[in-house]
Protein backbone atom coordinates (compact mmCIF):
# COMPACT_ATOMS: atom_id res chain seq x y z
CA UNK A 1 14.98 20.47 -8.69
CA UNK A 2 11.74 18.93 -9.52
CA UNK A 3 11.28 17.27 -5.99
CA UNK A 4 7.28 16.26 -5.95
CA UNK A 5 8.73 14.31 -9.82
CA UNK A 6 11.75 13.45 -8.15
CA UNK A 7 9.90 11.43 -5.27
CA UNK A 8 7.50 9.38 -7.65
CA UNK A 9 10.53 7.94 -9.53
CA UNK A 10 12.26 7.27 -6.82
CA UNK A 11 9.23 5.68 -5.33
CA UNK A 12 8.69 4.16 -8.77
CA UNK A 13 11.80 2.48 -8.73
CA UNK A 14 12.19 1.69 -4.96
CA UNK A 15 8.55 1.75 -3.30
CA UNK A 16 6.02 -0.42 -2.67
CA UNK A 17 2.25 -0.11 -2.57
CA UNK A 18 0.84 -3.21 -0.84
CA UNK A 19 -2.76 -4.40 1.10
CA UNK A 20 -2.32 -6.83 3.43
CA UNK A 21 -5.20 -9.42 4.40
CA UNK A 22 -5.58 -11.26 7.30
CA UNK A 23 -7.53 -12.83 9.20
CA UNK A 24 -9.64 -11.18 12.51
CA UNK A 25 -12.06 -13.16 13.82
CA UNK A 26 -13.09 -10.51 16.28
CA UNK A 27 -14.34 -8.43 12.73
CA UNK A 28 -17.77 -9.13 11.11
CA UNK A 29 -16.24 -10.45 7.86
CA UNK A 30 -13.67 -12.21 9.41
CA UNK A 31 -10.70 -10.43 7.32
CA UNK A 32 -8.34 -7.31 8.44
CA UNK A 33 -7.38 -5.35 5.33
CA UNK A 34 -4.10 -2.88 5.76
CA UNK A 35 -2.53 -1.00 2.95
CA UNK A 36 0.88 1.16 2.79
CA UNK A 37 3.16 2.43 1.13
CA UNK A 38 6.64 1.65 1.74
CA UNK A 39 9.87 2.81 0.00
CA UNK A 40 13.25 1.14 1.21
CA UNK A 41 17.09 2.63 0.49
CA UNK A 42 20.74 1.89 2.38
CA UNK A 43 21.00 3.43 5.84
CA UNK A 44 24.02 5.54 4.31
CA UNK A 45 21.36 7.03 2.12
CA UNK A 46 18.89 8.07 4.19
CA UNK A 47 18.75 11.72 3.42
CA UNK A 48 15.97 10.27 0.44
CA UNK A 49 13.63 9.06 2.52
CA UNK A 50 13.84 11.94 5.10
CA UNK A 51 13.38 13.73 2.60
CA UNK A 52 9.88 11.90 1.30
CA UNK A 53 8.83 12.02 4.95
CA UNK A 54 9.26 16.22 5.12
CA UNK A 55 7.78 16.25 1.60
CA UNK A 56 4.84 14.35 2.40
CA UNK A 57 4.51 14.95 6.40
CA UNK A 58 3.84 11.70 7.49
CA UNK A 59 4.86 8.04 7.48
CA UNK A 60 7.46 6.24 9.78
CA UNK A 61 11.06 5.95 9.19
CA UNK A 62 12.30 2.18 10.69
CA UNK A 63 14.98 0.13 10.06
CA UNK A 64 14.15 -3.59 7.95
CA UNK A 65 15.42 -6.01 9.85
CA UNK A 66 14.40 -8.62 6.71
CA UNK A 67 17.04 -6.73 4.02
CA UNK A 68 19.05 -4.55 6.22
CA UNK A 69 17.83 -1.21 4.93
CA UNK A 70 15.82 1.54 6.39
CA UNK A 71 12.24 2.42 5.01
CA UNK A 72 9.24 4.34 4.92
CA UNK A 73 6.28 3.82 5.66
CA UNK A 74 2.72 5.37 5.76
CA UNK A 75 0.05 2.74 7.11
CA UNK A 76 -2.72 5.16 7.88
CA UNK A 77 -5.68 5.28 5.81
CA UNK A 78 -6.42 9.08 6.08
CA UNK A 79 -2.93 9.64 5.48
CA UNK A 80 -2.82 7.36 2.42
CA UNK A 81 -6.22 9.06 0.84
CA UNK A 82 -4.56 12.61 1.66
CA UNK A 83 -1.61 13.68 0.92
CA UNK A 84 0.04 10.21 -0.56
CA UNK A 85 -2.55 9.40 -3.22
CA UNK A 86 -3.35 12.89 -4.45
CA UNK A 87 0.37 13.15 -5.27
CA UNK A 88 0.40 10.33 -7.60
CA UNK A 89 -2.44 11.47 -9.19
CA UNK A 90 -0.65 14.37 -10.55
CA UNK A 91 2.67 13.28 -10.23
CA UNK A 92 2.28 9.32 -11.79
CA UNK A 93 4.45 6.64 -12.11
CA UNK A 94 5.71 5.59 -15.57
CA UNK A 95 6.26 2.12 -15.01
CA UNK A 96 4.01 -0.95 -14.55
CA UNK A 97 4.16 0.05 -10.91
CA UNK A 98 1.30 2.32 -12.16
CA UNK A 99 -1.20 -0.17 -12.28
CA UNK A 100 -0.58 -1.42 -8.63
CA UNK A 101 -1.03 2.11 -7.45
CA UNK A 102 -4.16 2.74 -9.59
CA UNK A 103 -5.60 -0.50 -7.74
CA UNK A 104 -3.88 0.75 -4.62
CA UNK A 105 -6.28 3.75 -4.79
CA UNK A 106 -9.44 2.17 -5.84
CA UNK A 107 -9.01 0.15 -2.47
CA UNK A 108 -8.43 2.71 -0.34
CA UNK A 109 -11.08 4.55 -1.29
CA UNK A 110 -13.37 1.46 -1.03
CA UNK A 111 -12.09 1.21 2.55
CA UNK A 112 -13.45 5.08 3.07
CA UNK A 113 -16.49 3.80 1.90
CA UNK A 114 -16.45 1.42 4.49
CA UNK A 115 -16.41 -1.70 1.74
CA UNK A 116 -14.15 -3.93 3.57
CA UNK A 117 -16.25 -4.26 6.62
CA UNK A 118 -18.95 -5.96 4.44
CA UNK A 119 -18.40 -9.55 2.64
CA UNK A 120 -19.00 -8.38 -1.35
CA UNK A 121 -17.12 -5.32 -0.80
CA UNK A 122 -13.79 -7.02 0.76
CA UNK A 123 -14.86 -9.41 -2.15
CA UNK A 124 -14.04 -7.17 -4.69
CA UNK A 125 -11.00 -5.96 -2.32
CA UNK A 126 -9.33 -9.08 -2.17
CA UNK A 127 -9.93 -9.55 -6.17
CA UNK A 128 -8.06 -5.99 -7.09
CA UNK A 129 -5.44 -6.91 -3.95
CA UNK A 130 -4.63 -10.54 -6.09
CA UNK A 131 -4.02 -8.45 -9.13
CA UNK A 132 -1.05 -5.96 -7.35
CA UNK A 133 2.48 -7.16 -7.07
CA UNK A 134 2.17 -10.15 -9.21
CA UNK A 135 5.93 -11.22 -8.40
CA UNK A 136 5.40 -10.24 -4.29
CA UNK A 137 4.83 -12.81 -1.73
CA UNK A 138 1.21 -13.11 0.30
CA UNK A 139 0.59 -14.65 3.58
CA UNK A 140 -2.87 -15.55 2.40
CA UNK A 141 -3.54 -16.24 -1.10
CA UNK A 142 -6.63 -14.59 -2.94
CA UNK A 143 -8.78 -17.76 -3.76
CA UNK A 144 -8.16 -18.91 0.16
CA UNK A 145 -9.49 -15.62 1.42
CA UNK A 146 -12.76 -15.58 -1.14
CA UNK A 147 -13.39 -19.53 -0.20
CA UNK A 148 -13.59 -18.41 3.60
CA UNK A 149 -15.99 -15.59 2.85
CA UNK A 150 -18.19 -17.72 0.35
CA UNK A 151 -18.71 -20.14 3.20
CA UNK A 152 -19.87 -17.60 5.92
């Protein structure tokens, strides 16, 4: 088996890249930006994403309360800027999904750059951030974030 293809249609199909951005008044911009990578399956099924963990070695496996499943996760920047991103570079997605991972990068490695800690660079964060997951849900919407950092 093809496993390095096998995991990016699987995480095609059942993954998740997201950044997060909230606020953190103790930072200078006022904004905390997270991203991960999540993929969920069944419980009973969990031989996939132990599998994705060994493959990849890193990332949490925890159960979602919110849908009853198990996932995993990799939250850490280094982590997501070597091995997870390098993979999908030569392993890509063939579904729309593509384009939230291409974005997914281009943050991350803004982040490495140190971008978000300065107000044009989260900026152009939270811009690419408002183009992923157009169908997901957001705790703070993009035009709320930029109006807070246009007024500090």
């Amino acid at each position: 088996m093809d496993l390095p293809s096998y995991i990016s249609g699987y995480v095609d199909g059942e993954g998740c890249f997201t950044v997060s951005i909230s606020p953190r008044p103790t930072l200078c911009v006022g904004w905390e930006v997270r991203p991960s990578l999540s993929v969920s399956q069944n419980g009973d099924r969990s031989e996939v994403l132990v599998a994705i963990q060994q493959y990849f070695r890193c990332g949490t496996l925890r159960p979602d309360r919110s849908d009853r499943t198990l996932k995993w996760e990799v939250r850490s920047l280094a982590l997501l800027l070597d091995p997870v991103i390098p993979h999908f570079h030569l392993y890509p997605l063939q579904s729309g999904k593509r384009r939230d991972f291409e974005l997914f990068a281009e943050i991350c490695e803004r982040m490495a750059r140190g971008e978000h800690r300065e107000a044009n660079g989260l900026r152009e964060i939270v811009r690419q951030a408002g183009e992923m997951n157009p169908s997901g849900k957001r705790g703070y919407m993009p035009a709320t974030i930029l109006r807070d950092l246009a007024s500090r």
